[in-house]
PDB file of N, CA and C in Angstrom:
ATOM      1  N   UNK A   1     -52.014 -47.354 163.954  1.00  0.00           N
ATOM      2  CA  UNK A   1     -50.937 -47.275 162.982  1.00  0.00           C
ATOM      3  C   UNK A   1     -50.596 -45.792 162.794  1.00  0.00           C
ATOM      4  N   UNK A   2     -49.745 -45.377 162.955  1.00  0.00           N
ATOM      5  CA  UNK A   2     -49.007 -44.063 162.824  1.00  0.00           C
ATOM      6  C   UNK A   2     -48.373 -44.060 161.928  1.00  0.00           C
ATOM      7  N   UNK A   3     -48.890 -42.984 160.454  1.00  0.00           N
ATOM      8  CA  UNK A   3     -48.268 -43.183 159.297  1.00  0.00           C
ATOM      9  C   UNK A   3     -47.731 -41.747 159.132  1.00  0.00           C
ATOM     10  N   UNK A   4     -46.571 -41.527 159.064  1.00  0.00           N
ATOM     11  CA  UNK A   4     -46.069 -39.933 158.301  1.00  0.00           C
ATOM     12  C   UNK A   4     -45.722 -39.750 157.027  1.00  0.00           C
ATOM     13  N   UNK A   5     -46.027 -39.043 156.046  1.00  0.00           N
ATOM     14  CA  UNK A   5     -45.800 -38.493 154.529  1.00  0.00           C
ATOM     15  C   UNK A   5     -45.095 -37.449 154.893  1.00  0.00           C
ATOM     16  N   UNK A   6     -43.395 -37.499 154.781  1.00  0.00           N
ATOM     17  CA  UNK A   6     -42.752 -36.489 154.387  1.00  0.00           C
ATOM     18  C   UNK A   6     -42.821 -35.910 152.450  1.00  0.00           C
ATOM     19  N   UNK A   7     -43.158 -34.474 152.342  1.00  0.00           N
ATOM     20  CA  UNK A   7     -43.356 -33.960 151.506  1.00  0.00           C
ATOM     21  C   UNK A   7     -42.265 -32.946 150.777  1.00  0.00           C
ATOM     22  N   UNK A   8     -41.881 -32.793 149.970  1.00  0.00           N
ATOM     23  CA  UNK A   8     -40.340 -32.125 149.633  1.00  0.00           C
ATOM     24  C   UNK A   8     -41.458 -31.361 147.969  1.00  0.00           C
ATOM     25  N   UNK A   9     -42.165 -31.683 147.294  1.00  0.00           N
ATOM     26  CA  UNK A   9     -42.461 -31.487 146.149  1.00  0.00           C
ATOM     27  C   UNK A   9     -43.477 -32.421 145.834  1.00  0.00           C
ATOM     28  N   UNK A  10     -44.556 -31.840 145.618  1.00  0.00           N
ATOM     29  CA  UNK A  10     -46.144 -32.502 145.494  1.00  0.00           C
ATOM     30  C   UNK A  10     -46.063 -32.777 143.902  1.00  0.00           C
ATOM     31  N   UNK A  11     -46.350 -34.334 144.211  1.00  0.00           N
ATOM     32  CA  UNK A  11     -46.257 -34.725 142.629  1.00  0.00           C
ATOM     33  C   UNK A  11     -47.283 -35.621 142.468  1.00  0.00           C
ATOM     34  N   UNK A  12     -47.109 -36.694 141.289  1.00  0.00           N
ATOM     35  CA  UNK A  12     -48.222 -37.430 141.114  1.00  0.00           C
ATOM     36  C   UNK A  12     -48.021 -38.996 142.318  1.00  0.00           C
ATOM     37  N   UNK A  13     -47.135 -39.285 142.636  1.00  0.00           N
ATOM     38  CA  UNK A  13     -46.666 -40.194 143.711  1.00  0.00           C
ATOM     39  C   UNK A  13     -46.965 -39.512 144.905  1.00  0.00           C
ATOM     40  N   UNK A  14     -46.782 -38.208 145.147  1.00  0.00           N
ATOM     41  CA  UNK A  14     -47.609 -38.011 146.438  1.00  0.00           C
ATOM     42  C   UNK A  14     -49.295 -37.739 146.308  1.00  0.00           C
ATOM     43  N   UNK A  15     -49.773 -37.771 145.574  1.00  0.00           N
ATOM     44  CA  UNK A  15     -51.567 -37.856 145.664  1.00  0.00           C
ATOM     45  C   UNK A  15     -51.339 -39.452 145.632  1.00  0.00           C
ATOM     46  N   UNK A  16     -50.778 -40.463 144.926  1.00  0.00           N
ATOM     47  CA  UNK A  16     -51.448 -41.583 145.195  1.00  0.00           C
ATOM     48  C   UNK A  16     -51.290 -42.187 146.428  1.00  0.00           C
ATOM     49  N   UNK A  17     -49.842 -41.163 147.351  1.00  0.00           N
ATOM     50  CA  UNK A  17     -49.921 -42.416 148.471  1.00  0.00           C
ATOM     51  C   UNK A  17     -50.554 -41.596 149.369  1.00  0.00           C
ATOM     52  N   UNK A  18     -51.107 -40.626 149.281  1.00  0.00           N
ATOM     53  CA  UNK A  18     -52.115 -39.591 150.033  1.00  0.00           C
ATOM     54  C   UNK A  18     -53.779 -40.526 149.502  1.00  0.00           C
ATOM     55  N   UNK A  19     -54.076 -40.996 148.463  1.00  0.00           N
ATOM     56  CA  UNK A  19     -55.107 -41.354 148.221  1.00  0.00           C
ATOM     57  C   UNK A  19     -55.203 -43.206 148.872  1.00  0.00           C
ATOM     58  N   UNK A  20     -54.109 -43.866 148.832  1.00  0.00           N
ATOM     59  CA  UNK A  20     -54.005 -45.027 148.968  1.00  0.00           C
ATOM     60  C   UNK A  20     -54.306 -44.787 150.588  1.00  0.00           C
ATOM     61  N   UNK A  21     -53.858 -44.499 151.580  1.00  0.00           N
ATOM     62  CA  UNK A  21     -53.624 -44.198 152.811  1.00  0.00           C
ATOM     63  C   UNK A  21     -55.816 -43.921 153.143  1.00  0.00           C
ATOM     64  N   UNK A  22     -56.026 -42.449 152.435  1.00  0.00           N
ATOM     65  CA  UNK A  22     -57.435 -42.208 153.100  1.00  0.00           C
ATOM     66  C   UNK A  22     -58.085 -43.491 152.111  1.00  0.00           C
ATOM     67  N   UNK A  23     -58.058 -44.027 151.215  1.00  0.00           N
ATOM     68  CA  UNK A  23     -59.246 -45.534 150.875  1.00  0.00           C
ATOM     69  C   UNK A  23     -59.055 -46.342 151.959  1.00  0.00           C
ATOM     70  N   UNK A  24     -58.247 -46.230 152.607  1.00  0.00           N
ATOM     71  CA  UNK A  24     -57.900 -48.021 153.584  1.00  0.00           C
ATOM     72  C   UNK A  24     -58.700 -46.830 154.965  1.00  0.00           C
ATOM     73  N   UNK A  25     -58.780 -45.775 154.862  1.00  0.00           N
ATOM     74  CA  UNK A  25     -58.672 -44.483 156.554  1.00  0.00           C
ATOM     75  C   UNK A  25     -57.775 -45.093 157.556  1.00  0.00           C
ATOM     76  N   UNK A  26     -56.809 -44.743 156.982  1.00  0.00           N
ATOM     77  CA  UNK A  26     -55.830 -44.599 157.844  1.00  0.00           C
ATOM     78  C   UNK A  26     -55.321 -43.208 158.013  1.00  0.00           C
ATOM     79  N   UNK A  27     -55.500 -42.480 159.375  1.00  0.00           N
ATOM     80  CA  UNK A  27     -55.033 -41.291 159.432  1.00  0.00           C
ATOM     81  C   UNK A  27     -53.408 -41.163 159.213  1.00  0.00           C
ATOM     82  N   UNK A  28     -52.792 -40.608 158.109  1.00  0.00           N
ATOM     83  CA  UNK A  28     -51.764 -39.963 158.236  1.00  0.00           C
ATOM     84  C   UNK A  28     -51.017 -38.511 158.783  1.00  0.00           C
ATOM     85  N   UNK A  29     -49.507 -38.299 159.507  1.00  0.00           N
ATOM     86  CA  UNK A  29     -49.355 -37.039 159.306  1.00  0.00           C
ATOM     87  C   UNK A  29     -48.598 -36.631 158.206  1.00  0.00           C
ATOM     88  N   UNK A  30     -49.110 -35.760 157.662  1.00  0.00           N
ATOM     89  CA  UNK A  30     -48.434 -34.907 156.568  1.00  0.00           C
ATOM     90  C   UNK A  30     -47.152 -33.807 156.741  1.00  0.00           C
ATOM     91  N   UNK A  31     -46.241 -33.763 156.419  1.00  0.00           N
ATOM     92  CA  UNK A  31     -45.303 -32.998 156.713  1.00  0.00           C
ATOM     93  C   UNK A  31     -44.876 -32.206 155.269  1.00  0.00           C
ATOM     94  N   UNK A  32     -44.990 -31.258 155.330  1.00  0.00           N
ATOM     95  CA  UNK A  32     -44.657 -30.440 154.113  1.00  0.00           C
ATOM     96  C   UNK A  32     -43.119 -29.625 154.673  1.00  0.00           C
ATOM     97  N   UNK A  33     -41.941 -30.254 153.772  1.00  0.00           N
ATOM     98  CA  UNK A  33     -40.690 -30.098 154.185  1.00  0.00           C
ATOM     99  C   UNK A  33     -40.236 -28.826 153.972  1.00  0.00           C
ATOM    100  N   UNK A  34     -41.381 -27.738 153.107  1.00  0.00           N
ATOM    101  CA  UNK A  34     -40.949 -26.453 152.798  1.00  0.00           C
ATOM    102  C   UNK A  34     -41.371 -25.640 154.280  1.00  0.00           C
ATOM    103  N   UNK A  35     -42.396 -26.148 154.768  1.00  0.00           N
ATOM    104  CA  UNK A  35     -42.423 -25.820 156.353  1.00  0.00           C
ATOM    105  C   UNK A  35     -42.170 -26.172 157.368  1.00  0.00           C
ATOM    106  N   UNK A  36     -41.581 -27.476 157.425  1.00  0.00           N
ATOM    107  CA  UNK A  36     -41.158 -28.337 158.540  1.00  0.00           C
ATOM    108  C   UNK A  36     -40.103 -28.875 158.097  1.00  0.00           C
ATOM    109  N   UNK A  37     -39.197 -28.101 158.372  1.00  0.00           N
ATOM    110  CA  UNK A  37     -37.879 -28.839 158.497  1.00  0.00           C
ATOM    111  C   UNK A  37     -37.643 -30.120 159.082  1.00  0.00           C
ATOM    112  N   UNK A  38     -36.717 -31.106 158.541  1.00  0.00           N
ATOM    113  CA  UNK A  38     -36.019 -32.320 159.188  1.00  0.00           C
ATOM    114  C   UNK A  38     -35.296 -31.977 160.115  1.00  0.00           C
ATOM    115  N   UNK A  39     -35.258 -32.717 161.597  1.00  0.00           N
ATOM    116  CA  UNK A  39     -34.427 -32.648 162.654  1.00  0.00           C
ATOM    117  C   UNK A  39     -33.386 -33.937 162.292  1.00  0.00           C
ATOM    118  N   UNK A  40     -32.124 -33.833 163.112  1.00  0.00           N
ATOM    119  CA  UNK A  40     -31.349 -35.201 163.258  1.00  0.00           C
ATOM    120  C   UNK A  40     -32.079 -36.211 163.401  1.00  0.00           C
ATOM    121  N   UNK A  41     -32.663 -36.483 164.438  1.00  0.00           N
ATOM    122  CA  UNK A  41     -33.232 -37.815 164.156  1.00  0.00           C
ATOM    123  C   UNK A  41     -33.851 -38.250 163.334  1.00  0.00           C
ATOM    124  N   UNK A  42     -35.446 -37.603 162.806  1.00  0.00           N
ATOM    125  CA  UNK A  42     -35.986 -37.613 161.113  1.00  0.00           C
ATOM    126  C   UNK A  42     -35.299 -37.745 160.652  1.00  0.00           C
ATOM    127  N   UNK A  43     -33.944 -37.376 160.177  1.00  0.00           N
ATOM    128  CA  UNK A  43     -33.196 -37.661 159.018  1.00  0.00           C
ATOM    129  C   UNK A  43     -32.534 -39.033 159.410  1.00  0.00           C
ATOM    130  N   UNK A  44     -31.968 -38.930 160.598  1.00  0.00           N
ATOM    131  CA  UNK A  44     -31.383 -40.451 160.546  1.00  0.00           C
ATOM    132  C   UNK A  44     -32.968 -41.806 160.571  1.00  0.00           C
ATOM    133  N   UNK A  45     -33.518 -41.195 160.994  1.00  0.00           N
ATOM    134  CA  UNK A  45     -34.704 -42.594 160.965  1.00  0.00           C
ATOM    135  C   UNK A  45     -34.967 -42.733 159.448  1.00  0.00           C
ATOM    136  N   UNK A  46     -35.464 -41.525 158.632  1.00  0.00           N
ATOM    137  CA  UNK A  46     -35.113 -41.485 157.341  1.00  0.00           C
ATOM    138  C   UNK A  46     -34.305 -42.612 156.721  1.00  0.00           C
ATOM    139  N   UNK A  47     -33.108 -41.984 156.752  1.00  0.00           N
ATOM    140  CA  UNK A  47     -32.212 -42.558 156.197  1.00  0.00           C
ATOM    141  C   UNK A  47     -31.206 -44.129 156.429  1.00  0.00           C
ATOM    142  N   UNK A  48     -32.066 -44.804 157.467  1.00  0.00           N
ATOM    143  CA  UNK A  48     -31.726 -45.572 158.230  1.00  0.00           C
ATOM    144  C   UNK A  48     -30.897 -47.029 157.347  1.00  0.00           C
ATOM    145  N   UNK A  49     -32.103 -47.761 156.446  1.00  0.00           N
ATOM    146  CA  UNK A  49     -31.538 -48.397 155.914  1.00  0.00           C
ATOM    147  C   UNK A  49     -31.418 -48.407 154.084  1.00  0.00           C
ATOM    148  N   UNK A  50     -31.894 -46.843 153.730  1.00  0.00           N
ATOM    149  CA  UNK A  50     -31.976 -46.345 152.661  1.00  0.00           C
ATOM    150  C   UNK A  50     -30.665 -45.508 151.958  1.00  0.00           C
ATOM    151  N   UNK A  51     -29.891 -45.143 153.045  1.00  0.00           N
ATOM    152  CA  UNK A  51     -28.977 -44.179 153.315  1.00  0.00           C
ATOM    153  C   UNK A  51     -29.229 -42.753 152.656  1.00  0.00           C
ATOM    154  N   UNK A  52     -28.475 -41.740 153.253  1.00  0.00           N
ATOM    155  CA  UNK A  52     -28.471 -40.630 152.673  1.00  0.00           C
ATOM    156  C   UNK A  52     -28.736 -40.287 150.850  1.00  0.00           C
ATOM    157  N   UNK A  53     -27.910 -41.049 150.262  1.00  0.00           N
ATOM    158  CA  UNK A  53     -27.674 -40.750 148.727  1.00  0.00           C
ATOM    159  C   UNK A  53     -29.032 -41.556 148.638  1.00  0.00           C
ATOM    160  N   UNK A  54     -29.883 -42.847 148.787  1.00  0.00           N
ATOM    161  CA  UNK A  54     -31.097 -43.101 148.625  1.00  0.00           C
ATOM    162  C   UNK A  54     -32.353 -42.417 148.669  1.00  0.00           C
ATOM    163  N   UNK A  55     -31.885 -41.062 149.483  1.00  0.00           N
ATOM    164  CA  UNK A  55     -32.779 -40.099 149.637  1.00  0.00           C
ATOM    165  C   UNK A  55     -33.177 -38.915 148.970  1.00  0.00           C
ATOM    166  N   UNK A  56     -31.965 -38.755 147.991  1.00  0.00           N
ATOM    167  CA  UNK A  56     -32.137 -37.601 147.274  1.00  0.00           C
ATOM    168  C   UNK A  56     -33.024 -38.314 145.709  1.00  0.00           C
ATOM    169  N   UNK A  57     -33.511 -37.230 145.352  1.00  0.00           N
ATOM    170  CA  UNK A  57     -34.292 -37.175 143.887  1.00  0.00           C
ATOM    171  C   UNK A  57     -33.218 -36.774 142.904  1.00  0.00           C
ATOM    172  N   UNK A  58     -32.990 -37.778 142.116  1.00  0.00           N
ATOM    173  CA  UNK A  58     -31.663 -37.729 141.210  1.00  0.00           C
ATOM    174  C   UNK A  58     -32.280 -37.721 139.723  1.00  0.00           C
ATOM    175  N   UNK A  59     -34.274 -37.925 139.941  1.00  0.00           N
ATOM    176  CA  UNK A  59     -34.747 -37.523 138.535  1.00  0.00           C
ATOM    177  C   UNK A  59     -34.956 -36.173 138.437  1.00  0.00           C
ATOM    178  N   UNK A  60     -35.041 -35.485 139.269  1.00  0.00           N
ATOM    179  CA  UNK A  60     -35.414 -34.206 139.259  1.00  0.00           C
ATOM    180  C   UNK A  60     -34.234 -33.503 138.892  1.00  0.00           C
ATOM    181  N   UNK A  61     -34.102 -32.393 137.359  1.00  0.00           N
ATOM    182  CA  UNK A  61     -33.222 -32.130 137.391  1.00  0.00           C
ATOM    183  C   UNK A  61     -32.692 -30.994 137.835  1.00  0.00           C
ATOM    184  N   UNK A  62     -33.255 -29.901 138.686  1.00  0.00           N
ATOM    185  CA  UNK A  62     -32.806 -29.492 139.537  1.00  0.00           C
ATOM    186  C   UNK A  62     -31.392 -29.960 141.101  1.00  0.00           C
ATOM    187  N   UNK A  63     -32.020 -31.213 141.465  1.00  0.00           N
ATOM    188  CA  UNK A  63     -31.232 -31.445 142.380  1.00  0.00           C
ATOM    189  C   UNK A  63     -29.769 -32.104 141.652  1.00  0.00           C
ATOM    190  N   UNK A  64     -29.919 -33.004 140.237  1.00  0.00           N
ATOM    191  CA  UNK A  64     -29.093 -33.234 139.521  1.00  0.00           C
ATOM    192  C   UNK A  64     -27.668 -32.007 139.207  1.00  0.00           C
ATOM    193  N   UNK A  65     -28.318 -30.824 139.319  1.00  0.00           N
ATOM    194  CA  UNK A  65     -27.492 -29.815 139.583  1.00  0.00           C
ATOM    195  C   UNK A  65     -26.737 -29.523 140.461  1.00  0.00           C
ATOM    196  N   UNK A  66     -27.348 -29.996 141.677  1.00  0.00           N
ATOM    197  CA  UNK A  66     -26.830 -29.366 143.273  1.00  0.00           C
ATOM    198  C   UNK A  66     -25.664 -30.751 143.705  1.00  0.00           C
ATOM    199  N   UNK A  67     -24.224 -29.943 143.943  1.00  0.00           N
ATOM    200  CA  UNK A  67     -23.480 -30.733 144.200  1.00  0.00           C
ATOM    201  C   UNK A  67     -23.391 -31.885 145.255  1.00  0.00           C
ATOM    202  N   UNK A  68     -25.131 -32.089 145.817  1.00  0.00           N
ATOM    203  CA  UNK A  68     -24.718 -33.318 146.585  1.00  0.00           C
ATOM    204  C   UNK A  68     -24.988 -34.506 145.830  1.00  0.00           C
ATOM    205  N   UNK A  69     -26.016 -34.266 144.668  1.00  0.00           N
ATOM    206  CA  UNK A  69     -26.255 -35.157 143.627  1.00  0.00           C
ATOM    207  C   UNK A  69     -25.058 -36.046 143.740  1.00  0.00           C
ATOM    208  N   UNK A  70     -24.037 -35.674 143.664  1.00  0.00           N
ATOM    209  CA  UNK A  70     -22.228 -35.971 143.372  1.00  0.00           C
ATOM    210  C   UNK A  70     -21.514 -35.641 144.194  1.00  0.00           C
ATOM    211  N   UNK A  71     -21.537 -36.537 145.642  1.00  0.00           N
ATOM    212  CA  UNK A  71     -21.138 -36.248 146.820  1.00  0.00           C
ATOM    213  C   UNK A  71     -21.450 -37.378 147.523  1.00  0.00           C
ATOM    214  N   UNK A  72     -20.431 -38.211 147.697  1.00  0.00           N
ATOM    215  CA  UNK A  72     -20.666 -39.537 148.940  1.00  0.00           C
ATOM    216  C   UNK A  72     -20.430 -39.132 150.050  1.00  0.00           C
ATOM    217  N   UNK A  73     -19.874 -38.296 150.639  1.00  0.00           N
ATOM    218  CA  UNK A  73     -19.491 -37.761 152.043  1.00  0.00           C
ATOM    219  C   UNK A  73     -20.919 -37.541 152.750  1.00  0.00           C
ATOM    220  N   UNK A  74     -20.854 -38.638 153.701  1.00  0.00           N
ATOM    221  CA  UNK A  74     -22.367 -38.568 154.954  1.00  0.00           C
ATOM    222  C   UNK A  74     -22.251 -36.959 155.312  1.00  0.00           C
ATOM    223  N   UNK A  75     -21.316 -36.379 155.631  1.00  0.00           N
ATOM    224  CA  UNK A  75     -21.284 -35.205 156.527  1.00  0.00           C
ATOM    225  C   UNK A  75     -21.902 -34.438 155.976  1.00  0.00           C
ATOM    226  N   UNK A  76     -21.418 -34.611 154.374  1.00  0.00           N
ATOM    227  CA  UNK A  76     -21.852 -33.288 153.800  1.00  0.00           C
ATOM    228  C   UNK A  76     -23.576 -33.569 153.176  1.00  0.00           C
ATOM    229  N   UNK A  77     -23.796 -34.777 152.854  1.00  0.00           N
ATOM    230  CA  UNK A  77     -24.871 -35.007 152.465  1.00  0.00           C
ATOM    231  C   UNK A  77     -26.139 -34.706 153.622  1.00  0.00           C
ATOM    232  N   UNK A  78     -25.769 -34.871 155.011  1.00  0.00           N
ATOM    233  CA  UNK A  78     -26.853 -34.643 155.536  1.00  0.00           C
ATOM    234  C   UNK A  78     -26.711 -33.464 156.366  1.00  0.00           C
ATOM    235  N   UNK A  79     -25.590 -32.143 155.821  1.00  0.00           N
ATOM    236  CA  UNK A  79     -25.470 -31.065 156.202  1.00  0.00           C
ATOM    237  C   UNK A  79     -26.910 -30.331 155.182  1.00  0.00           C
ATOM    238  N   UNK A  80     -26.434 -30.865 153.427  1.00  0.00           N
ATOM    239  CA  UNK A  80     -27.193 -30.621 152.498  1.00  0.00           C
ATOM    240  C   UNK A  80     -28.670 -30.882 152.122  1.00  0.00           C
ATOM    241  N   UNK A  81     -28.885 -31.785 153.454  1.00  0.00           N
ATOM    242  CA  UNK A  81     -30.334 -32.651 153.166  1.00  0.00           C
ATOM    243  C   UNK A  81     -31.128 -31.831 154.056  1.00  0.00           C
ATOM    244  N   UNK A  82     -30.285 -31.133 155.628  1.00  0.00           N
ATOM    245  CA  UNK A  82     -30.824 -30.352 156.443  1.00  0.00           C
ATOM    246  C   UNK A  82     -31.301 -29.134 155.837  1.00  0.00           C
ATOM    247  N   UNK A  83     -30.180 -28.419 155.000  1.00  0.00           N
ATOM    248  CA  UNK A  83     -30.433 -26.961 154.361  1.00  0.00           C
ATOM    249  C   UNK A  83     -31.190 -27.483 152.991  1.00  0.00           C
ATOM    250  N   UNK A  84     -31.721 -28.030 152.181  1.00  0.00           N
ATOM    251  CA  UNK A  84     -32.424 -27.929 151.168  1.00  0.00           C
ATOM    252  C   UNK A  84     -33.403 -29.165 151.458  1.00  0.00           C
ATOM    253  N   UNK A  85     -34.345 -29.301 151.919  1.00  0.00           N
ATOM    254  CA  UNK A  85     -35.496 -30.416 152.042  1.00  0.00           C
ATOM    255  C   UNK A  85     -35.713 -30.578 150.512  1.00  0.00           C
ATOM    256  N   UNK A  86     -35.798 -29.947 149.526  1.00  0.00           N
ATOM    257  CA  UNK A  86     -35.871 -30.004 147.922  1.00  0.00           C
ATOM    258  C   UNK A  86     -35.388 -30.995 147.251  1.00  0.00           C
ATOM    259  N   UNK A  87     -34.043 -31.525 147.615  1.00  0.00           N
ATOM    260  CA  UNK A  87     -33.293 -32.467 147.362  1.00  0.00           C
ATOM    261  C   UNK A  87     -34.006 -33.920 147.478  1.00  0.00           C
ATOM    262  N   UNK A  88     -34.980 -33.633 148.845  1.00  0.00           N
ATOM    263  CA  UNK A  88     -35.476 -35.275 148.877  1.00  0.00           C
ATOM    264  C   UNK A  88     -36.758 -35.870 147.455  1.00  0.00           C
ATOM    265  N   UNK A  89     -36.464 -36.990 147.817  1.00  0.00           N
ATOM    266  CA  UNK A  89     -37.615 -37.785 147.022  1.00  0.00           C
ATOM    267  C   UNK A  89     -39.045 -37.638 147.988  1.00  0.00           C
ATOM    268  N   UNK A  90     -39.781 -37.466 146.949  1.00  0.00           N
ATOM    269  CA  UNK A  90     -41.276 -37.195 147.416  1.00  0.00           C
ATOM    270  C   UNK A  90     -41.845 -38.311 146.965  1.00  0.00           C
ATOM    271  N   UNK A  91     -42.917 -39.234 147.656  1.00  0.00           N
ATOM    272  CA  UNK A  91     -43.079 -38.916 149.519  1.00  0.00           C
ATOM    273  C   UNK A  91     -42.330 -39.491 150.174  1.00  0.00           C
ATOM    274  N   UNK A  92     -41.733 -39.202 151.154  1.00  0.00           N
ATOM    275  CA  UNK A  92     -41.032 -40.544 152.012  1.00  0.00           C
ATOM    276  C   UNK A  92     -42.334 -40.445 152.791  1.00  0.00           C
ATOM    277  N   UNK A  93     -42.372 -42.189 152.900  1.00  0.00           N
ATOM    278  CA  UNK A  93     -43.357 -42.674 153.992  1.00  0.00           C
ATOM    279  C   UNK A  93     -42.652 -43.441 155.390  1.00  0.00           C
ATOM    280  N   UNK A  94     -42.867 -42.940 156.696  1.00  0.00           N
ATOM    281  CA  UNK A  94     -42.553 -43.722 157.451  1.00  0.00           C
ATOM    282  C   UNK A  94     -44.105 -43.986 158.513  1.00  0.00           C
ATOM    283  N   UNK A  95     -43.345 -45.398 158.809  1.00  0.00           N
ATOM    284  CA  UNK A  95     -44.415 -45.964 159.902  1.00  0.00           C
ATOM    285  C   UNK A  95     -43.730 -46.810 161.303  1.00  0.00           C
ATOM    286  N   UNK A  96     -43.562 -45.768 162.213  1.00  0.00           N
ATOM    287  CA  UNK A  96     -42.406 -46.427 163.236  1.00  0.00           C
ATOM    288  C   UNK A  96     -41.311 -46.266 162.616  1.00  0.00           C
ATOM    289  N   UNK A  97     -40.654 -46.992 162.544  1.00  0.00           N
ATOM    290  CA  UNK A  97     -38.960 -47.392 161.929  1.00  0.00           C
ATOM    291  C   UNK A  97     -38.869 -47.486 160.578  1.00  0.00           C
ATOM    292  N   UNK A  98     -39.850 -47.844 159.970  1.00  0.00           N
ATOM    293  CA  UNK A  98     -40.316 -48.335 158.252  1.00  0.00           C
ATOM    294  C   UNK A  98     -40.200 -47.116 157.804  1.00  0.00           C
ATOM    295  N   UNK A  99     -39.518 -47.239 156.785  1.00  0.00           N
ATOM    296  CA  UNK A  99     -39.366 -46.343 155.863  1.00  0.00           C
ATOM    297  C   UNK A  99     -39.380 -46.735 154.246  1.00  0.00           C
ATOM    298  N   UNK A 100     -40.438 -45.868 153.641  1.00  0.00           N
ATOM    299  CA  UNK A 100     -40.017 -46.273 151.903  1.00  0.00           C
ATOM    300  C   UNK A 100     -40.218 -44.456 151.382  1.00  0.00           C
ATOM    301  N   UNK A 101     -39.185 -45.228 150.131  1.00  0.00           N
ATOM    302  CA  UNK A 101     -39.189 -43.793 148.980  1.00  0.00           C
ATOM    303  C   UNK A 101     -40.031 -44.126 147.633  1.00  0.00           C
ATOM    304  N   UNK A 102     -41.172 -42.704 147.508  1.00  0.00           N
ATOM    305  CA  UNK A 102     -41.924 -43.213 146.587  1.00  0.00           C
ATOM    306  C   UNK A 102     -43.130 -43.294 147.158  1.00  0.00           C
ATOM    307  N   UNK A 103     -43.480 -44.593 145.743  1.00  0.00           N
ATOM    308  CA  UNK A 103     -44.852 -44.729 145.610  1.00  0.00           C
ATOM    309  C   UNK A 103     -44.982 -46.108 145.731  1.00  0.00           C
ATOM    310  N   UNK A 104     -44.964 -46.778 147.382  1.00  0.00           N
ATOM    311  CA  UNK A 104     -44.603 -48.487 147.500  1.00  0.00           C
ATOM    312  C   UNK A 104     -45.914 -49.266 148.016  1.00  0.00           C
ATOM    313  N   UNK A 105     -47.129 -49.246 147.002  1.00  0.00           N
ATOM    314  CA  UNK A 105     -48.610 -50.109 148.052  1.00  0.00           C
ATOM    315  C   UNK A 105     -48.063 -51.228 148.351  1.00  0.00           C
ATOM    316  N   UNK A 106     -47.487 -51.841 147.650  1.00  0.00           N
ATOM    317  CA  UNK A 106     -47.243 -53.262 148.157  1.00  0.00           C
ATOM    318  C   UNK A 106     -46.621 -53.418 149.859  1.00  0.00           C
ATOM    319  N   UNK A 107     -45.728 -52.128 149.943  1.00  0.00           N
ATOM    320  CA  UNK A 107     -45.071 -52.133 151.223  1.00  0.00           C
ATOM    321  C   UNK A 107     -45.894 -52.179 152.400  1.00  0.00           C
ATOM    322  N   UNK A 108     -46.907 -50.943 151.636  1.00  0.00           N
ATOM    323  CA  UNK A 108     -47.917 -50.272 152.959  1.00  0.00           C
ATOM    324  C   UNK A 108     -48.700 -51.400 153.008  1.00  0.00           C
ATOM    325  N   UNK A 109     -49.181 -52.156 152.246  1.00  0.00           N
ATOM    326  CA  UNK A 109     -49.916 -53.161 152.509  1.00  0.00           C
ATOM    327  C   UNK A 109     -49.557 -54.190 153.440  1.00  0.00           C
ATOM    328  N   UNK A 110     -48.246 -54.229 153.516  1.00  0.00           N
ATOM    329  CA  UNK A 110     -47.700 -55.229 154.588  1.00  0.00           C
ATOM    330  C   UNK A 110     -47.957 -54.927 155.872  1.00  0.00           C
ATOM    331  N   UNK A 111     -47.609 -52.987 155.850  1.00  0.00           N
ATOM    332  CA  UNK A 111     -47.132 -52.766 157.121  1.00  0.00           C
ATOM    333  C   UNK A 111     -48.859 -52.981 157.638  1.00  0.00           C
ATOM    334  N   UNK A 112     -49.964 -52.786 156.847  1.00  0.00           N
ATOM    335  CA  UNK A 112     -50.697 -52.392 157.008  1.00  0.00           C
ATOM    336  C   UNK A 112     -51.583 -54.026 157.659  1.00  0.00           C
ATOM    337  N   UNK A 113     -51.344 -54.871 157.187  1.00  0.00           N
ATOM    338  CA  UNK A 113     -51.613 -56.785 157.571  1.00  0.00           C
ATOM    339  C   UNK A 113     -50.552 -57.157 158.712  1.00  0.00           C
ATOM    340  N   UNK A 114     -49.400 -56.347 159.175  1.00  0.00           N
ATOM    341  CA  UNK A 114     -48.990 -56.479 160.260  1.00  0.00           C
ATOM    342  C   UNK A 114     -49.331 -56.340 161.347  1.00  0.00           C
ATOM    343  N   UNK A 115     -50.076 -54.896 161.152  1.00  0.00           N
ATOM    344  CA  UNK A 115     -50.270 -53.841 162.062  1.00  0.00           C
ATOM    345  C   UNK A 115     -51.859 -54.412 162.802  1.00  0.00           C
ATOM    346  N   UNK A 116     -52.504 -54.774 161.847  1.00  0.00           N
ATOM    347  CA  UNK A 116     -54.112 -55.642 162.171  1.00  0.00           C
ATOM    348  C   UNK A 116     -54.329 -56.291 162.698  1.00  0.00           C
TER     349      UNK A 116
END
C-alpha cells in the first residue's frame, strides 16, 4: 500500500493521520509542501474528484484573505495552488488515485480492507 501525506501546515489532523497510519505500520511518504512543491500532475491527481476550490483551507484565515479563496476560475486557482502550497488543506492523503482532505479513518480504513 503506498500511502502519501501531503503537508501544507502541521496541525492537529496531521499528527492524527500521521499517528493512525504508523498504529496499523503502514509506511507512509510524507511530503512537506513548504519543500516540495506540487507538480501538474500531483495537483491534478489531487484535485481529481475533489476539485481545485475543495482543496483550499477556507478555515484558515489567512488563505480566507488570498484572492483565490474567491475565485472559481480553474486557471487561476491552480496557477495559485502551484505558487502558494499554504492555501491547501492539511493533510491531503493519497493512495494511488484515492484522495481525501483532512482527517478521514473511516476512508483509510477502507482503502486499507481493500488493499489486504
Amino acid at each position: 500500500m503506498n500511502v502519501q501525506i501531503y503537508i501544507s501546515k502541521k496541525n492537529f489532523d496531521v499528527q492524527k493521520a500521521q499517528r493512525f497510519f504508523k498504529e496499523r505500520r503502514i509506511q507512509v511518504q510524507e511530503l512537506d509542501l513548504k519543500k516540495h512543491r506540487l507538480g501538474e500532475r500531483e495537483l491534478q491527481t489531487l484535485s481529481g474528484k475533489i476539485g481545485l476550490q475543495g482543496l483550499l483551507d477556507l478555515q484558515d484565515k489567512k488563505v480566507q484573505e488570498h484572492s483565490a479563496a474567491h475565485n472559481t476560475d480553474p486557471e487561476y486557482l491552480r496557477e495559485a495552488i502551484l505558487e502558494n502550497p499554504w492555501l491547501l488543506v492539511s493533510p491531503l492523503v493519497r493512495c494511488g488515485q484515492k484522495v481525501t482532505v483532512g482527517y478521514q479513518p473511516q476512508v483509510w480504513e477502507e482503502w486499507i480492507r481493500n488493499n489486504g
